[in-house]
PDB file of N, CA and C in Angstrom:
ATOM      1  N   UNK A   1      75.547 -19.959-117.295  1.00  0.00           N
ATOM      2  CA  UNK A   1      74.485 -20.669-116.610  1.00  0.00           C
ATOM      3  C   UNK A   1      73.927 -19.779-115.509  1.00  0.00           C
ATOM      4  N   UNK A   2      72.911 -19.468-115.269  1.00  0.00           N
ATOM      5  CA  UNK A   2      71.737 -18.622-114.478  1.00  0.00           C
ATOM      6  C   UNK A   2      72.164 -19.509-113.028  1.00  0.00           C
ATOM      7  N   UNK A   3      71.900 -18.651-111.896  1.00  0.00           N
ATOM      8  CA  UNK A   3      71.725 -19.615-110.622  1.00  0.00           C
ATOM      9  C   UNK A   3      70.378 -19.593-110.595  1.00  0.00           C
ATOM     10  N   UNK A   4      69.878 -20.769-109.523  1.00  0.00           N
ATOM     11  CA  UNK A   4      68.504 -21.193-108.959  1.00  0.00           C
ATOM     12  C   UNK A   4      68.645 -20.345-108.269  1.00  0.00           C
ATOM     13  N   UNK A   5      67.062 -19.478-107.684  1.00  0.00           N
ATOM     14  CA  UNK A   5      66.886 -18.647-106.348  1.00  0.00           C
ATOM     15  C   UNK A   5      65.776 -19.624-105.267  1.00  0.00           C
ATOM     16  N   UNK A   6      66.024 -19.170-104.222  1.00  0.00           N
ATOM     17  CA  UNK A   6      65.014 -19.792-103.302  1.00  0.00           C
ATOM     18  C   UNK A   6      64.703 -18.797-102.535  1.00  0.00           C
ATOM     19  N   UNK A   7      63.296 -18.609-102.154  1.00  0.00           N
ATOM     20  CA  UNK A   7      62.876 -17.591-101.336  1.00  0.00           C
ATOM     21  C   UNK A   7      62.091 -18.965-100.028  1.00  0.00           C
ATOM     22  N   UNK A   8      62.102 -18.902 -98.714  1.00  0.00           N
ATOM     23  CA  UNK A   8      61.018 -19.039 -97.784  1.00  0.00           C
ATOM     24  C   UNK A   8      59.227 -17.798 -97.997  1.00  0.00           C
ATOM     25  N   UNK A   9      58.358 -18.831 -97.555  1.00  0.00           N
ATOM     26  CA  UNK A   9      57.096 -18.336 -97.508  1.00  0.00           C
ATOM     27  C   UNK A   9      56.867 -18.750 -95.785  1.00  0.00           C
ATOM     28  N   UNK A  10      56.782 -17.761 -95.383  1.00  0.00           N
ATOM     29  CA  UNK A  10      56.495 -18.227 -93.722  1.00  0.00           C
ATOM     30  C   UNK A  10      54.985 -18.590 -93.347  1.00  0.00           C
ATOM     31  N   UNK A  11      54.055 -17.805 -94.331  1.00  0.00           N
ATOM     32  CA  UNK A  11      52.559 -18.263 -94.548  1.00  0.00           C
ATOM     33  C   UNK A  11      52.366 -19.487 -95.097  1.00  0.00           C
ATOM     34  N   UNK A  12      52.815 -19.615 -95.821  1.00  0.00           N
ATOM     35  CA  UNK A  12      52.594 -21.121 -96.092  1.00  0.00           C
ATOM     36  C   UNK A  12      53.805 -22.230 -95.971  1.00  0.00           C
ATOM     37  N   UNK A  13      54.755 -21.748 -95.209  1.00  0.00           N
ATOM     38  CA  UNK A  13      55.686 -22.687 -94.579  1.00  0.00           C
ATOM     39  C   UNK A  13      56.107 -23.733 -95.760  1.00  0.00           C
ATOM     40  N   UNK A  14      56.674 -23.058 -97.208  1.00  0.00           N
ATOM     41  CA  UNK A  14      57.314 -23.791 -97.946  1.00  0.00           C
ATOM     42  C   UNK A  14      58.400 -22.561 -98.405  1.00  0.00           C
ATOM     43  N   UNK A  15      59.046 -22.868 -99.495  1.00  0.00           N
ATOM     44  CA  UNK A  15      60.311 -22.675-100.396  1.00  0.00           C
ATOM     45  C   UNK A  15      59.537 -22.415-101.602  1.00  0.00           C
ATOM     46  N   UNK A  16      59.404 -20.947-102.275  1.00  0.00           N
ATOM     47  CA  UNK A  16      59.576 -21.251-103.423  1.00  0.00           C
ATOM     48  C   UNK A  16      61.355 -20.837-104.519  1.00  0.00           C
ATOM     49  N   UNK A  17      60.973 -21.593-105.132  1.00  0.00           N
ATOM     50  CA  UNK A  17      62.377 -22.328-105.894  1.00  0.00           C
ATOM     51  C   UNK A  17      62.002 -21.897-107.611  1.00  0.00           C
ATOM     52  N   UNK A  18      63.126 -21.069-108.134  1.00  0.00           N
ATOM     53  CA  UNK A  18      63.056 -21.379-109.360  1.00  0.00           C
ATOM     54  C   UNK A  18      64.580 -21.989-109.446  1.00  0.00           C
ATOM     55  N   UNK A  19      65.020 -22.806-110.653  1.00  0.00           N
ATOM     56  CA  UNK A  19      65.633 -23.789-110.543  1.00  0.00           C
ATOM     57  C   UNK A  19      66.733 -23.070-111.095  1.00  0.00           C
ATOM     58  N   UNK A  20      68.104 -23.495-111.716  1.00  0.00           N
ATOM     59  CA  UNK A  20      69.088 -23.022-112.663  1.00  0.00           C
ATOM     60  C   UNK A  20      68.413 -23.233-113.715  1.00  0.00           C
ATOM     61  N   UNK A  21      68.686 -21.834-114.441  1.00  0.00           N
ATOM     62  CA  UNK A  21      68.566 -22.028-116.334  1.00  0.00           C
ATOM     63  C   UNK A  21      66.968 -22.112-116.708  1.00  0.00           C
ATOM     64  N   UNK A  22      66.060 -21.884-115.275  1.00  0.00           N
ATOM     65  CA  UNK A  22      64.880 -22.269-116.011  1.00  0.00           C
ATOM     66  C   UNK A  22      63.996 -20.448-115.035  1.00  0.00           C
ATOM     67  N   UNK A  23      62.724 -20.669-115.175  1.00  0.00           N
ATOM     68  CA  UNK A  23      62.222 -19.414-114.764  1.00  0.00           C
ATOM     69  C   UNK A  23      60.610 -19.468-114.177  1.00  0.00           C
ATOM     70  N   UNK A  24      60.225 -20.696-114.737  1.00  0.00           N
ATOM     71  CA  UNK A  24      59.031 -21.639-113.746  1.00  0.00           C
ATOM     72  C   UNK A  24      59.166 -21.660-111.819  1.00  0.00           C
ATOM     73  N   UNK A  25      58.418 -20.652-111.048  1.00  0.00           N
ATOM     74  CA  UNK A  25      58.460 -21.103-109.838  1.00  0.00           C
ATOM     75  C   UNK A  25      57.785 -22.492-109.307  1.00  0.00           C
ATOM     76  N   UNK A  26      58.705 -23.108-108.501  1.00  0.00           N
ATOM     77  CA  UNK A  26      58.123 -24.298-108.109  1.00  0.00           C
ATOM     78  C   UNK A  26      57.974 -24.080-106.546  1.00  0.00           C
ATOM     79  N   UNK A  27      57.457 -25.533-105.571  1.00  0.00           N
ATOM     80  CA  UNK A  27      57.648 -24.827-104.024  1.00  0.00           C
ATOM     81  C   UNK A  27      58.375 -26.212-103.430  1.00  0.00           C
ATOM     82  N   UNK A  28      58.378 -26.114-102.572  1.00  0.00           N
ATOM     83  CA  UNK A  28      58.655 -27.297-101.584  1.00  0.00           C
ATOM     84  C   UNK A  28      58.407 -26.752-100.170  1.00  0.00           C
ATOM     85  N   UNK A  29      57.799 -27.990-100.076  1.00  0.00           N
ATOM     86  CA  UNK A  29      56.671 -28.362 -98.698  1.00  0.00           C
ATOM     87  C   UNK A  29      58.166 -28.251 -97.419  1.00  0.00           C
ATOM     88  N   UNK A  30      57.809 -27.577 -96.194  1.00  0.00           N
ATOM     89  CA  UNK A  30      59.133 -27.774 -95.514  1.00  0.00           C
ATOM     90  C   UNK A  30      58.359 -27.932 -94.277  1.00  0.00           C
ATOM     91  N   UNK A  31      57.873 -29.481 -94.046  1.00  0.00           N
ATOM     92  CA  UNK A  31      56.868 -30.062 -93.110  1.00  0.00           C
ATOM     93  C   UNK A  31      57.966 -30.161 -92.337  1.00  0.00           C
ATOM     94  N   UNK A  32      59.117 -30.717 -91.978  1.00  0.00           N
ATOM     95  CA  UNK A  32      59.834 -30.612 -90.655  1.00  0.00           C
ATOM     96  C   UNK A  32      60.390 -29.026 -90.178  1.00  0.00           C
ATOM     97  N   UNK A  33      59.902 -28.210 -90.670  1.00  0.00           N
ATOM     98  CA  UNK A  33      60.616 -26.928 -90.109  1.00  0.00           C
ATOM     99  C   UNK A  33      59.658 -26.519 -89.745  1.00  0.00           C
ATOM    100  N   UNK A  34      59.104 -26.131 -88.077  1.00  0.00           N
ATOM    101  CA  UNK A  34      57.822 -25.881 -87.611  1.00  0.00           C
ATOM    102  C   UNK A  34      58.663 -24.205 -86.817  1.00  0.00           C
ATOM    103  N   UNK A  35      57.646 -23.352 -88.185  1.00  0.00           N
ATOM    104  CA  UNK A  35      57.909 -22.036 -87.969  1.00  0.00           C
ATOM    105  C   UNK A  35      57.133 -21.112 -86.646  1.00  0.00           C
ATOM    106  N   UNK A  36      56.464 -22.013 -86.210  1.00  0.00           N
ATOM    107  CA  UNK A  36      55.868 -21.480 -84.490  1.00  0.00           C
ATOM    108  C   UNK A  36      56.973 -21.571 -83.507  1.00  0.00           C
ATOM    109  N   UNK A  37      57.877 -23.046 -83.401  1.00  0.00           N
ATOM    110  CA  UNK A  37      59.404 -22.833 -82.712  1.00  0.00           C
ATOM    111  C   UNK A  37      60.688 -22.530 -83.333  1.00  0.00           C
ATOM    112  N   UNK A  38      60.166 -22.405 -84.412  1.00  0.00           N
ATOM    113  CA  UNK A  38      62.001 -22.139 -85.068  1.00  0.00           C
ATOM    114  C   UNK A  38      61.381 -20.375 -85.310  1.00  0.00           C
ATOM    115  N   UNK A  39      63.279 -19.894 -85.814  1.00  0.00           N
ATOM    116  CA  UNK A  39      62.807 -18.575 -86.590  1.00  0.00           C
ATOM    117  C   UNK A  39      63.757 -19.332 -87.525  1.00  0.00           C
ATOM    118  N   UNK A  40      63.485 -18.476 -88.776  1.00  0.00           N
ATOM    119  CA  UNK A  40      63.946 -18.507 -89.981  1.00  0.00           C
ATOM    120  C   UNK A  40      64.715 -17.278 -90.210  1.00  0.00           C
ATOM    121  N   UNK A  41      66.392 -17.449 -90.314  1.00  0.00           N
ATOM    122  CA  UNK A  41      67.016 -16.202 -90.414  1.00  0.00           C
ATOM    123  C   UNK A  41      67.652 -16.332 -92.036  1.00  0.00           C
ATOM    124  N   UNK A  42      67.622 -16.956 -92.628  1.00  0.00           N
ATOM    125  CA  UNK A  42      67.881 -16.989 -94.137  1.00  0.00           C
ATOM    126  C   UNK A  42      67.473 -18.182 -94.688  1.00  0.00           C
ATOM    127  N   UNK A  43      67.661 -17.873 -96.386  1.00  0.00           N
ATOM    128  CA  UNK A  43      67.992 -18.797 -97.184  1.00  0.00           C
ATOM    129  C   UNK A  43      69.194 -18.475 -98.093  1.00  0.00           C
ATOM    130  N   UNK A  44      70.049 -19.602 -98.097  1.00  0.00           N
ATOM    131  CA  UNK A  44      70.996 -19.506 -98.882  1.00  0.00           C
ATOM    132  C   UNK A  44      71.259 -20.537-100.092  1.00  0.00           C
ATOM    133  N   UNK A  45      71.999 -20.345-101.004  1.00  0.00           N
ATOM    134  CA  UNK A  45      71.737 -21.274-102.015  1.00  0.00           C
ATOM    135  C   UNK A  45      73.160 -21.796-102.196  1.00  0.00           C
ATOM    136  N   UNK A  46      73.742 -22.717-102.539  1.00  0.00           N
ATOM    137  CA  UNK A  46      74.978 -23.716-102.657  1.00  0.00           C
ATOM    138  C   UNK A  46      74.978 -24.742-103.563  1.00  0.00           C
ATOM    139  N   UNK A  47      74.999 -24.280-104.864  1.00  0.00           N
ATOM    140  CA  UNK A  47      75.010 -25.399-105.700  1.00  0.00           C
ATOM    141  C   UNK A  47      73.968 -25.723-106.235  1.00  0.00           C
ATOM    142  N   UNK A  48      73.834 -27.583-105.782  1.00  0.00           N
ATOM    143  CA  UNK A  48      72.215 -27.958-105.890  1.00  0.00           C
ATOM    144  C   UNK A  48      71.611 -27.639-104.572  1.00  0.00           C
ATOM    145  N   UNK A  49      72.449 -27.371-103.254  1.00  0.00           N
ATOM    146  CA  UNK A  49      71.380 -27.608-102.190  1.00  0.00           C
ATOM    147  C   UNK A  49      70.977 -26.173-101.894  1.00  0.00           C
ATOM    148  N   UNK A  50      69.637 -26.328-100.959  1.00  0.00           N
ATOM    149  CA  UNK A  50      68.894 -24.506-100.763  1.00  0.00           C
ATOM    150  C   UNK A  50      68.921 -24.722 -98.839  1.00  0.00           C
ATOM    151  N   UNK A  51      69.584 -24.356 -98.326  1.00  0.00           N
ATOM    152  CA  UNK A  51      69.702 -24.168 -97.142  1.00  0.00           C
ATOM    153  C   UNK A  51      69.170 -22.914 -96.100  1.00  0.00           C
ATOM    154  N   UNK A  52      67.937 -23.720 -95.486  1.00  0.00           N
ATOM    155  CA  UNK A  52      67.031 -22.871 -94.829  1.00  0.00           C
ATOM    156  C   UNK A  52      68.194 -22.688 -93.426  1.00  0.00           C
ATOM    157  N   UNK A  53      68.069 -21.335 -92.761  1.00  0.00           N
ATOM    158  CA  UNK A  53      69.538 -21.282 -91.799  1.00  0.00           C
ATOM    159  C   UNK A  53      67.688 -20.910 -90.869  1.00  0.00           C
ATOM    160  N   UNK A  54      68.307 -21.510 -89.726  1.00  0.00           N
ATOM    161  CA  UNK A  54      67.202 -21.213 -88.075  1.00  0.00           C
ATOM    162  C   UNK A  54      67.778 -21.423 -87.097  1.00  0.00           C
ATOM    163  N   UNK A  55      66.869 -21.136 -86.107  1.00  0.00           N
ATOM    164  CA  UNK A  55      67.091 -21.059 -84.645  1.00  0.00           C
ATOM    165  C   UNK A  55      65.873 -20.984 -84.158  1.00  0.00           C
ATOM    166  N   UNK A  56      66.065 -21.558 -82.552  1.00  0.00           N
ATOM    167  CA  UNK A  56      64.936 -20.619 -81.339  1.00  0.00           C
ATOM    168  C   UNK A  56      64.590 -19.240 -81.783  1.00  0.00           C
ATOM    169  N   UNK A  57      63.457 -19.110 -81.811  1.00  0.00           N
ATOM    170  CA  UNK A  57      62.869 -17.540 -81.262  1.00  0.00           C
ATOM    171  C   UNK A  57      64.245 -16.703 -80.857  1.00  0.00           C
ATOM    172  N   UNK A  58      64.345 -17.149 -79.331  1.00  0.00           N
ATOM    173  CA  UNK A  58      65.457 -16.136 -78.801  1.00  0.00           C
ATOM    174  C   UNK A  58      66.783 -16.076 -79.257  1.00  0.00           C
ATOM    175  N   UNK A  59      67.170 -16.985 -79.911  1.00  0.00           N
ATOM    176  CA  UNK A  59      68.614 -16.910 -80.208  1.00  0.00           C
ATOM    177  C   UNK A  59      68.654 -15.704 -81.384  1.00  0.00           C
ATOM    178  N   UNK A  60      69.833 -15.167 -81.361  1.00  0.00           N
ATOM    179  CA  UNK A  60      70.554 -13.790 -82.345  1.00  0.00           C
ATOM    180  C   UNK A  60      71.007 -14.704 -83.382  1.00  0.00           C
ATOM    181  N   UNK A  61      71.117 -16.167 -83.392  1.00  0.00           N
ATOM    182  CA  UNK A  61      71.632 -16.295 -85.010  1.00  0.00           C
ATOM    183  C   UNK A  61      71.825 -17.565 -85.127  1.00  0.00           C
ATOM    184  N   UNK A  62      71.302 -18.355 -86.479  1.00  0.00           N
ATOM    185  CA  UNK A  62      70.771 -19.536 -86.750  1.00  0.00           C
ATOM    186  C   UNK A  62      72.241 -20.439 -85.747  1.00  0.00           C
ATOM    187  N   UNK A  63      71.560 -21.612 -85.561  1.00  0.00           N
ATOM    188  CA  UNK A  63      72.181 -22.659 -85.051  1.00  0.00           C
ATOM    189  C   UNK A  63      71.761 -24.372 -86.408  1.00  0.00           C
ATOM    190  N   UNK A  64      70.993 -23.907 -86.979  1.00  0.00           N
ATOM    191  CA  UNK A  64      70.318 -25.645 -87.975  1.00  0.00           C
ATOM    192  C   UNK A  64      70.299 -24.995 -89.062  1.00  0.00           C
ATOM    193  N   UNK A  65      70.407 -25.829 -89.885  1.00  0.00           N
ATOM    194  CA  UNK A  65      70.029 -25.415 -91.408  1.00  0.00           C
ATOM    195  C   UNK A  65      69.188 -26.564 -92.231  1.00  0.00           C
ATOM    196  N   UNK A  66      68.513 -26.740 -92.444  1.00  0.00           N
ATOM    197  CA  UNK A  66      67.605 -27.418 -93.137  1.00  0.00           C
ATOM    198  C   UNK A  66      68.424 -27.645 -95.041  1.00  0.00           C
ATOM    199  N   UNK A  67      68.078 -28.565 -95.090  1.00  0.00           N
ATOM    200  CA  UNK A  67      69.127 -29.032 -96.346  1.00  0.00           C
ATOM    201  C   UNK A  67      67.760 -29.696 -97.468  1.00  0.00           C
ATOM    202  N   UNK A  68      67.772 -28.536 -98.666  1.00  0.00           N
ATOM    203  CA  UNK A  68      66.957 -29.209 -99.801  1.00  0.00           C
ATOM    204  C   UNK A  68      67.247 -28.881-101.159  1.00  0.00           C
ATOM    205  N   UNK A  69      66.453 -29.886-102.241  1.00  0.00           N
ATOM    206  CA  UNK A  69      67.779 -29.702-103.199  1.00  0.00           C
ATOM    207  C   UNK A  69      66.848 -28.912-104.298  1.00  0.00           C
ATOM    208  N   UNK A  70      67.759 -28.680-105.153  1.00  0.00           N
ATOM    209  CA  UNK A  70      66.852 -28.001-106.409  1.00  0.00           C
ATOM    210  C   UNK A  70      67.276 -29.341-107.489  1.00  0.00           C
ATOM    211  N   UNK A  71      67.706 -30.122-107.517  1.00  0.00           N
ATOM    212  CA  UNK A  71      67.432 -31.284-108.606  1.00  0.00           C
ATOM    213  C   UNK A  71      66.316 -32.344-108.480  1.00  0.00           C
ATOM    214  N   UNK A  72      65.711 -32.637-107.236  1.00  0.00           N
ATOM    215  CA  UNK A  72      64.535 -33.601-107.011  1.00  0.00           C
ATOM    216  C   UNK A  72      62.767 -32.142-106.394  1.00  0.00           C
ATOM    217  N   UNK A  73      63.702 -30.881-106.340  1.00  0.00           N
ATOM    218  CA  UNK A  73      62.775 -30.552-105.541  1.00  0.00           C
ATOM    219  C   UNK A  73      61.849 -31.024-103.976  1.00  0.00           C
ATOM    220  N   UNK A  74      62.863 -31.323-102.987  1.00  0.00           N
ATOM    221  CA  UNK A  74      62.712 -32.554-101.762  1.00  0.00           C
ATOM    222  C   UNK A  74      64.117 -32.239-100.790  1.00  0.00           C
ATOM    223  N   UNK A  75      63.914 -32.754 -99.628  1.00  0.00           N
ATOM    224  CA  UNK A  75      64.843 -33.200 -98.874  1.00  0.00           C
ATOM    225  C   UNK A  75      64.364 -32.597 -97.768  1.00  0.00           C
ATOM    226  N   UNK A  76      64.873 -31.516 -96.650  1.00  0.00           N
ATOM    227  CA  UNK A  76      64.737 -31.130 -95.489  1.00  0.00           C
ATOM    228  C   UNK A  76      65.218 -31.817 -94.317  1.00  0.00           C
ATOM    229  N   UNK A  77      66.584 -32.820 -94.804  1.00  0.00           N
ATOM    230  CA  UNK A  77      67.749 -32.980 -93.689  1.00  0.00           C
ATOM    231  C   UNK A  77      68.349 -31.908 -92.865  1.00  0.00           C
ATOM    232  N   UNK A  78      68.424 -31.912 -91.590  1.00  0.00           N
ATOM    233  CA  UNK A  78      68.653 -30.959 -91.082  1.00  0.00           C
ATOM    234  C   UNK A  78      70.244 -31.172 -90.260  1.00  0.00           C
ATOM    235  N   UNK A  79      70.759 -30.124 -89.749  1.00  0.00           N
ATOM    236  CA  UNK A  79      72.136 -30.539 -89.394  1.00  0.00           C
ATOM    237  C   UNK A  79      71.973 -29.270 -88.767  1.00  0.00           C
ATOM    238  N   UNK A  80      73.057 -29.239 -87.733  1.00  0.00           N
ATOM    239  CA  UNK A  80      73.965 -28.054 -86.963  1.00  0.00           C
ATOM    240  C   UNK A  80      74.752 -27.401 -87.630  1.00  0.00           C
ATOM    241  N   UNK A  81      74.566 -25.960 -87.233  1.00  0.00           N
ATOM    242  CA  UNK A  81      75.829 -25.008 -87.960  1.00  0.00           C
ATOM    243  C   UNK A  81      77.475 -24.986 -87.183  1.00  0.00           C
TER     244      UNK A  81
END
């Protein structure tokens, strides 16, 4: 079985996502992650979920991670690292 990849687009402030097993890019909208106060220091992938890792501008290294899935294409629950 292939993994899903997720890349961030900081221009257009979404995710694109190709899924497991498939090769169609899709995106997801990541309207609560406002890339003027956050930075975006990765994306990582876990399964079904695609975890955007951030912080302040000034901070050296994510503190939130933004939580979205590759089975609905959706979510952006966010939590502390």
């Amino acid at each position: 079985m292939a993994d899903g990849y997720a890349v961030y687009d900081a221009s257009s402030n979404r995710l694109e996502v190709v899924r497991p097993n498939e090769t169609t890019t899709r995106y997801i909208r990541c309207n609560n992650l406002r890339p003027e106060q956050e930075r975006v220091f990765g994306v990582q992938v876990m399964g079904d979920e695609i975890w955007v890792l951030t912080g302040p501008h000034n901070n050296q290294r994510p503190n939130k991670k933004f939580i979205y899935l590759f089975s609905s294409l959706s979510g952006g629950a966010s939590r502390g690292l």
